[in-house]
N, C-alpha and C. Protein backbone atom coordinates (compact mmCIF):
# COMPACT_ATOMS: atom_id res chain seq x y z
N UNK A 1 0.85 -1.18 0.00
CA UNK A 1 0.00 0.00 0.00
C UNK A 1 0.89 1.23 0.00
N UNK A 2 0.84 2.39 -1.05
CA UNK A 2 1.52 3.34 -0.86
C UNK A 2 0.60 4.58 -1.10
N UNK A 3 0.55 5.36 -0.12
CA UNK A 3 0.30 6.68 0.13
C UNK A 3 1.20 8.03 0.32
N UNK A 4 0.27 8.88 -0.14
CA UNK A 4 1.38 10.17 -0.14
C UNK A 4 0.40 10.75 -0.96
N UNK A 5 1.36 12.63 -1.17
CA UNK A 5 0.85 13.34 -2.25
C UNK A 5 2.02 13.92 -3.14
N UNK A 6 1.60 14.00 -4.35
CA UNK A 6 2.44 14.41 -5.10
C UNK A 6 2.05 15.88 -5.60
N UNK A 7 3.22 16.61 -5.65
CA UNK A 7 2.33 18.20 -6.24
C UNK A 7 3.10 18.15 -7.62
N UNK A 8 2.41 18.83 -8.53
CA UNK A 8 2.58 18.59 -10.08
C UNK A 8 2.42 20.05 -10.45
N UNK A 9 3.18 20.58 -11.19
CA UNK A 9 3.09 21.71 -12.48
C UNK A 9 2.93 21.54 -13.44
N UNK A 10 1.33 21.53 -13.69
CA UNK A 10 1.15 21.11 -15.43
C UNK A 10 1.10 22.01 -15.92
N UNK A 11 1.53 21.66 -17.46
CA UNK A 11 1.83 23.05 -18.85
C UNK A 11 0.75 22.45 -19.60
N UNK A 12 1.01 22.95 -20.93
CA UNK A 12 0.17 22.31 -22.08
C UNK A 12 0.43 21.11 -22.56
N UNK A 13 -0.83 20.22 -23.03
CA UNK A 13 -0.10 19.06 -23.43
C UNK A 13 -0.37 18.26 -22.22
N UNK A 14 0.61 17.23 -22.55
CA UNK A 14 0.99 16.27 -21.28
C UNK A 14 2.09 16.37 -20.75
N UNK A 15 2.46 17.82 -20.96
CA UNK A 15 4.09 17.88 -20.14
C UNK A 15 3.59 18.30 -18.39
N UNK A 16 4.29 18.03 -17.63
CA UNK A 16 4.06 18.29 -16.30
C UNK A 16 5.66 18.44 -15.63
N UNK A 17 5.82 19.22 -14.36
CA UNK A 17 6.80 19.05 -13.35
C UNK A 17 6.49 18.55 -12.15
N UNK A 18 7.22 17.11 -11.54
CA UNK A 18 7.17 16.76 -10.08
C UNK A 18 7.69 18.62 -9.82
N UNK A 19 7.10 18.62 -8.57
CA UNK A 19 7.54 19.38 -7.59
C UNK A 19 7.55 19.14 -6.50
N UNK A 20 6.91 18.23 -5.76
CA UNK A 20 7.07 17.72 -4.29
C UNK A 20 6.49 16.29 -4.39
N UNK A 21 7.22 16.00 -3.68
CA UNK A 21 6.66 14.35 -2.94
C UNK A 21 6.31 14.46 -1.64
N UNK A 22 5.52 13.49 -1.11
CA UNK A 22 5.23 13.99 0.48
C UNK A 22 4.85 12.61 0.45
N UNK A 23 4.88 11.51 1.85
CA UNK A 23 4.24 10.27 2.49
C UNK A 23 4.95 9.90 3.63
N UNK A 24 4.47 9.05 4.18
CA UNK A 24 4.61 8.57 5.35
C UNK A 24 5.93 7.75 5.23
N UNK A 25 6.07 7.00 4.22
CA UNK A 25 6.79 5.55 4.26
C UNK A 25 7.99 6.07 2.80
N UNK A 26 8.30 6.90 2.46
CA UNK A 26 9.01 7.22 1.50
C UNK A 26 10.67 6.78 1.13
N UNK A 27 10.86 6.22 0.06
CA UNK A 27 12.01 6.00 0.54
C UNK A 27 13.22 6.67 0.31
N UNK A 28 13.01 7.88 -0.45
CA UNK A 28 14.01 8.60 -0.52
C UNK A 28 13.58 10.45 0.25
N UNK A 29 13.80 10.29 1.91
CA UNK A 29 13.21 11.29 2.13
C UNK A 29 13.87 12.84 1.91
N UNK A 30 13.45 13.96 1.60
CA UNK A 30 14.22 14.92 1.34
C UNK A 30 15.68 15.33 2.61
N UNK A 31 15.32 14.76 3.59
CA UNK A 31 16.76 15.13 4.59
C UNK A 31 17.55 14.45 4.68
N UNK A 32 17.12 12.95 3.84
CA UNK A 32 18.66 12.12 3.22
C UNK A 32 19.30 12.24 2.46
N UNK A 33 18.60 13.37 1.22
CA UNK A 33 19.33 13.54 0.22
C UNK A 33 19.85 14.97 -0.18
N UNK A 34 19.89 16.09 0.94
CA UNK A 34 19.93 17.36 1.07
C UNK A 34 21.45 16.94 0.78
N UNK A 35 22.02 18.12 -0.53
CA UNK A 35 23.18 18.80 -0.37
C UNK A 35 23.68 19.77 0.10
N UNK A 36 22.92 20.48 0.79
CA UNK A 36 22.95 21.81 1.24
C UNK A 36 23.79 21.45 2.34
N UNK A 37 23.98 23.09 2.76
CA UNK A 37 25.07 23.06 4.08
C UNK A 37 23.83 23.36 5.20
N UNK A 38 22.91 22.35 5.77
CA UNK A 38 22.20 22.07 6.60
C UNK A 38 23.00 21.88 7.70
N UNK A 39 21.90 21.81 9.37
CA UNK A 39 22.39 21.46 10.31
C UNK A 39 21.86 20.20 10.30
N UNK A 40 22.72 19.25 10.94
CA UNK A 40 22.27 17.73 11.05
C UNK A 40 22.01 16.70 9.68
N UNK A 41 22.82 17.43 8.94
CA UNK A 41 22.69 16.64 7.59
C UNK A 41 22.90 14.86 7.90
N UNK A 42 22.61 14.02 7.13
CA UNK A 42 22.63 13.04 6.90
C UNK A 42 23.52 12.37 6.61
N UNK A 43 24.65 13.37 5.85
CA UNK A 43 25.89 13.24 5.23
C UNK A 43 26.71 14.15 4.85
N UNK A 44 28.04 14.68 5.44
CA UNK A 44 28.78 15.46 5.05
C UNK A 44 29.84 15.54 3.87
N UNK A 45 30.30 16.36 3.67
CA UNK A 45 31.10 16.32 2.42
C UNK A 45 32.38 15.08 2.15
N UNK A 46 32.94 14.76 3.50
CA UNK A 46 33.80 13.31 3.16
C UNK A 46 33.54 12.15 2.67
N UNK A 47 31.62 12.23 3.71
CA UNK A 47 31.02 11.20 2.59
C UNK A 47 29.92 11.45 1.39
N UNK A 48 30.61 12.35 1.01
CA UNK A 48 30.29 11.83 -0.48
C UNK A 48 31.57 12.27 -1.55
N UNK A 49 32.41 11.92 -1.12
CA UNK A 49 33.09 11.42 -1.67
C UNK A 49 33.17 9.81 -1.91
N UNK A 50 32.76 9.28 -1.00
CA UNK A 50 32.81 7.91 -1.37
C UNK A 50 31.52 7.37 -1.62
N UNK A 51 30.97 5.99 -1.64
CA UNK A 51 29.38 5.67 -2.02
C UNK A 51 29.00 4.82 -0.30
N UNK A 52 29.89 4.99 0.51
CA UNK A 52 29.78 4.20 1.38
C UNK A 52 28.23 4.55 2.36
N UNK A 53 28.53 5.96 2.51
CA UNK A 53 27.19 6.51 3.62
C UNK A 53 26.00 6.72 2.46
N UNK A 54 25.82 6.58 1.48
CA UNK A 54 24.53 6.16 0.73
C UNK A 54 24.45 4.90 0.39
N UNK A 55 24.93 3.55 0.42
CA UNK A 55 25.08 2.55 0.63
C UNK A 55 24.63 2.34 1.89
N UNK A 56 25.00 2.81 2.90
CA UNK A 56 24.08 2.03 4.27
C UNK A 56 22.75 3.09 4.25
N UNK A 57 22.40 3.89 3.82
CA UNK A 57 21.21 4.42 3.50
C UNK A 57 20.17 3.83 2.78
N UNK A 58 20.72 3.28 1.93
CA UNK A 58 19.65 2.60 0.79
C UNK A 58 19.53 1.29 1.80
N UNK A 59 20.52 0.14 2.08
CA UNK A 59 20.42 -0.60 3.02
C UNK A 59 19.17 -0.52 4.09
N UNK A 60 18.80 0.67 5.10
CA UNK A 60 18.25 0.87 5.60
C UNK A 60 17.22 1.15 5.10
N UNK A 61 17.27 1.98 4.23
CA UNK A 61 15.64 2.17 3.61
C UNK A 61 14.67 0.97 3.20
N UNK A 62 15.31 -0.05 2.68
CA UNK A 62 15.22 -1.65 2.14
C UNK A 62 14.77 -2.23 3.42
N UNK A 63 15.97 -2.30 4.47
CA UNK A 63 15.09 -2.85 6.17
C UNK A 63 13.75 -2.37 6.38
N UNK A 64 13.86 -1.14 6.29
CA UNK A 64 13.28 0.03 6.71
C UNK A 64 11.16 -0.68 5.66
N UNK A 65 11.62 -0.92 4.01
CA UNK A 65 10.48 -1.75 3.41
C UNK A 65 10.05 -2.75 4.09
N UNK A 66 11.50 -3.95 4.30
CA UNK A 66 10.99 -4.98 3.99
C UNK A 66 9.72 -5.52 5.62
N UNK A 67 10.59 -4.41 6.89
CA UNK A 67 9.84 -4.54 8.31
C UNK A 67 8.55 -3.88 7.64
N UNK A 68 7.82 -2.79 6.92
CA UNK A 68 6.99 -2.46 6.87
C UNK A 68 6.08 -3.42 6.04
N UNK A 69 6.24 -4.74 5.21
CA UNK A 69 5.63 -5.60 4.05
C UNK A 69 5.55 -6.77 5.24
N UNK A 70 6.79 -7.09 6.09
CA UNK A 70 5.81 -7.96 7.24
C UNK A 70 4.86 -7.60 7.90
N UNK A 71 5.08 -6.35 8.51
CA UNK A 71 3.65 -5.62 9.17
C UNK A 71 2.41 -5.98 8.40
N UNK A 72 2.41 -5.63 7.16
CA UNK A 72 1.15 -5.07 6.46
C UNK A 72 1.02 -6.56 5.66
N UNK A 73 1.40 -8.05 5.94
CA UNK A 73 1.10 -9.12 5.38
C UNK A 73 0.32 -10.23 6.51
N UNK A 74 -0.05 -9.40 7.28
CA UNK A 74 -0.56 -9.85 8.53
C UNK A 74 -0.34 -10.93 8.82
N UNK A 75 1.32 -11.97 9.10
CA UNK A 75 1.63 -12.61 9.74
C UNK A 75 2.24 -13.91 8.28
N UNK A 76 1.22 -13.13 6.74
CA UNK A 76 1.73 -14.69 6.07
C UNK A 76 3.17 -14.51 5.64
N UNK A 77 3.83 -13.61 5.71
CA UNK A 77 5.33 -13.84 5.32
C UNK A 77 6.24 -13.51 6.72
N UNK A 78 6.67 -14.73 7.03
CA UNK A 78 7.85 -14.97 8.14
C UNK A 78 8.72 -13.84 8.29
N UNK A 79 9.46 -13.28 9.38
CA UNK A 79 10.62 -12.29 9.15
C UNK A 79 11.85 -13.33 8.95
N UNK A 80 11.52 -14.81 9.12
CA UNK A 80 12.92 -15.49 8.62
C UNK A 80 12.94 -15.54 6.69
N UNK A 81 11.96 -15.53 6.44
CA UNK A 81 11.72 -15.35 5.11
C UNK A 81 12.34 -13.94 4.58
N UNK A 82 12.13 -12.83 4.87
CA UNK A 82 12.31 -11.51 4.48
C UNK A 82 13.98 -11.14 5.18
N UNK A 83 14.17 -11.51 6.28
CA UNK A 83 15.70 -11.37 7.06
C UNK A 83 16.94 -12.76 6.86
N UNK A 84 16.25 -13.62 6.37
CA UNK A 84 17.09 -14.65 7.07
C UNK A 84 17.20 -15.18 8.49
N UNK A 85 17.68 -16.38 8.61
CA UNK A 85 17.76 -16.64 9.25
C UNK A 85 18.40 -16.12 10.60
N UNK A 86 19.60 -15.43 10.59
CA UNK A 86 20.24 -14.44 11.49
C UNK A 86 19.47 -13.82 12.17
N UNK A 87 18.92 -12.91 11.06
CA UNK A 87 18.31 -11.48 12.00
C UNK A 87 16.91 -11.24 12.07
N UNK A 88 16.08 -12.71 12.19
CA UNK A 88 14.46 -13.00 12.31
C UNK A 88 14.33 -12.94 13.59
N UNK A 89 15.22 -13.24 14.43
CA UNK A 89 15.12 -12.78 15.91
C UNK A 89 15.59 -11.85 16.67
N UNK A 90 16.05 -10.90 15.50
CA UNK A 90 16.01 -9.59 15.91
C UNK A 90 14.47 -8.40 15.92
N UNK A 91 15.22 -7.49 16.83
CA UNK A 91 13.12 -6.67 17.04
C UNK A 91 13.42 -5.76 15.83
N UNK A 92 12.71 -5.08 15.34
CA UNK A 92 12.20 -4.22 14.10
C UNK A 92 12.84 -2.72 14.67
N UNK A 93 13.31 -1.56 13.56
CA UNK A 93 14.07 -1.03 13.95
C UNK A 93 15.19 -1.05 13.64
N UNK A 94 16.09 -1.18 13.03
CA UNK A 94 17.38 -2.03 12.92
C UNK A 94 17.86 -0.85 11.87
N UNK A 95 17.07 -0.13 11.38
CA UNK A 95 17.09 0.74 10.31
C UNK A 95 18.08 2.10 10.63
N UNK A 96 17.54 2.18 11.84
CA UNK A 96 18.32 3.57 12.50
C UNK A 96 19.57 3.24 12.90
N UNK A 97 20.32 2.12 13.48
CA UNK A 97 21.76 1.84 13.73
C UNK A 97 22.00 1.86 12.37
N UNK A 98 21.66 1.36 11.06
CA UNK A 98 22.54 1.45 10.22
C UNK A 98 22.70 2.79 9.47
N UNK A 99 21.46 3.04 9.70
CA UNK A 99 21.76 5.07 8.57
C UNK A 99 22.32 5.79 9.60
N UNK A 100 22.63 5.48 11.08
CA UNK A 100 23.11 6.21 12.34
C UNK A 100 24.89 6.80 11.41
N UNK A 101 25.15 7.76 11.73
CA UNK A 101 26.78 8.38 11.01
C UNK A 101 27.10 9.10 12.71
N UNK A 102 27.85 8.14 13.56
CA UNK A 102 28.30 8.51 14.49
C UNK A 102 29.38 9.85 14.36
N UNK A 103 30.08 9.35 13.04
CA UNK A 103 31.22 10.23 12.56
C UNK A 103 30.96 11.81 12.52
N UNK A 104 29.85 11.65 11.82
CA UNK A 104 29.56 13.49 11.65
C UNK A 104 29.35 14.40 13.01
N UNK A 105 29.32 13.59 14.22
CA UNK A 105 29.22 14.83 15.65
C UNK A 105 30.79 15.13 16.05
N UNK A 106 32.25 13.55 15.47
CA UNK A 106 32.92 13.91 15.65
C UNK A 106 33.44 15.35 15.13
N UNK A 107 33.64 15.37 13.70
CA UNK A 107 34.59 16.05 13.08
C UNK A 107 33.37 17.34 12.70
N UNK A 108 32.92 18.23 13.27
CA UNK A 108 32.28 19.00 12.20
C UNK A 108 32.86 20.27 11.90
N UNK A 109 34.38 20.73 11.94
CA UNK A 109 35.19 21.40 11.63
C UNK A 109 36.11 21.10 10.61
N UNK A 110 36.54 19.70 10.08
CA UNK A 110 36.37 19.35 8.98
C UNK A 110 35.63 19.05 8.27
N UNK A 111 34.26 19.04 8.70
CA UNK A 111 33.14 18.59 7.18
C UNK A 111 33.22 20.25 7.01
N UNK A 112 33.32 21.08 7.46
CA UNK A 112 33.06 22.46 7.27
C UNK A 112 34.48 22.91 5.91
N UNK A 113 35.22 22.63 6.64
CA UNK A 113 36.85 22.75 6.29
C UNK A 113 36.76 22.20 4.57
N UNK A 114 36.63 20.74 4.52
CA UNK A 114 36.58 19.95 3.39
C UNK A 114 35.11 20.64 2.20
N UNK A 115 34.14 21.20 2.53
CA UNK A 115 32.65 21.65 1.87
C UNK A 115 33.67 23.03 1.30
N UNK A 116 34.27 24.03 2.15
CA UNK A 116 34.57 25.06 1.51
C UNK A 116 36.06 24.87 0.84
N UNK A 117 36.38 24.02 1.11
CA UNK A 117 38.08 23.98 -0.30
C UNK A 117 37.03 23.39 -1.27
N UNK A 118 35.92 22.19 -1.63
CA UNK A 118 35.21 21.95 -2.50
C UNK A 118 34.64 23.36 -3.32
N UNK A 119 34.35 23.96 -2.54
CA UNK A 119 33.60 25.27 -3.49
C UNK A 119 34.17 25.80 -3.89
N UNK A 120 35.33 26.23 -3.47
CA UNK A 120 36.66 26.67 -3.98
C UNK A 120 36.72 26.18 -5.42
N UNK A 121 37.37 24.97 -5.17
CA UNK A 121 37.86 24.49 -6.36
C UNK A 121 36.89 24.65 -7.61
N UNK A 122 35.07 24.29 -7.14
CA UNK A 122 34.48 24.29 -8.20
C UNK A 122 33.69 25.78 -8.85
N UNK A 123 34.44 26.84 -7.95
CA UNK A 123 33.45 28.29 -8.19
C UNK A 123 32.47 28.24 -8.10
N UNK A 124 31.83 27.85 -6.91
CA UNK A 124 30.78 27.89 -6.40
C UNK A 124 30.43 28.44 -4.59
N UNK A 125 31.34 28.90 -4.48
CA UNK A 125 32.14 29.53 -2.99
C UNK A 125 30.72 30.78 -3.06
């Protein structure tokens, strides 16, 4: 079951613009994927340099499905079915230790440091 609203800019024709997404259960929510120089971002500029901290993002978002398709199958699909065997006896939740980025409360004088030599380089300062 998926709910939400979508807001649309229609032109002439059948051309249209997404302009917003909005739902409960989304899986790409706008404060995971902010590039901006936000507070409490999701991800700072070291990681993205690499694919690693959107890799355990998508990961989680996937947990994050597959706990919500046991919920809503009212009991006929097993969590050993959907988890494996391992982690069927684990509780639901599991989503937030992995998108958790302990790293970013360490250093936030280098994510600062590393964002503005980036702008630098690309003239966008």
């Amino acid at each position: 079951l998926v709910t939400g609203e979508v807001t649309l800019r229609l032109r002439r024709g059948e051309d249209y613009s997404v302009l917003d997404t909005r739902g409960p259960a989304l899986s790409y929510h706008p404060d995971k994927l902010s590039m901006e120089r936000v507070e409490g971002a999701a991800f700072g500029p070291v990681d993205r340099i690499g694919q690693l901290t959107m890799r355990n993002l998508d990961i989680a978002d996937s947990r994050t499905k597959l706990e919500q398709y046991a919920t809503q199958a009212g009991g006929q699909l097993d969590r050993s079915y959907l988890f494996g065997e391992l982690e069927a006896g684990l509780d639901s939740g599991g989503a937030e230790r992995i998108a958790a980025n302990p790293g970013a409360e360490e250093q936030p004088l280098a994510d600062e440091t590393a964002l503005g030599e980036a702008a630098m380089e690309f003239g966008v300062d």
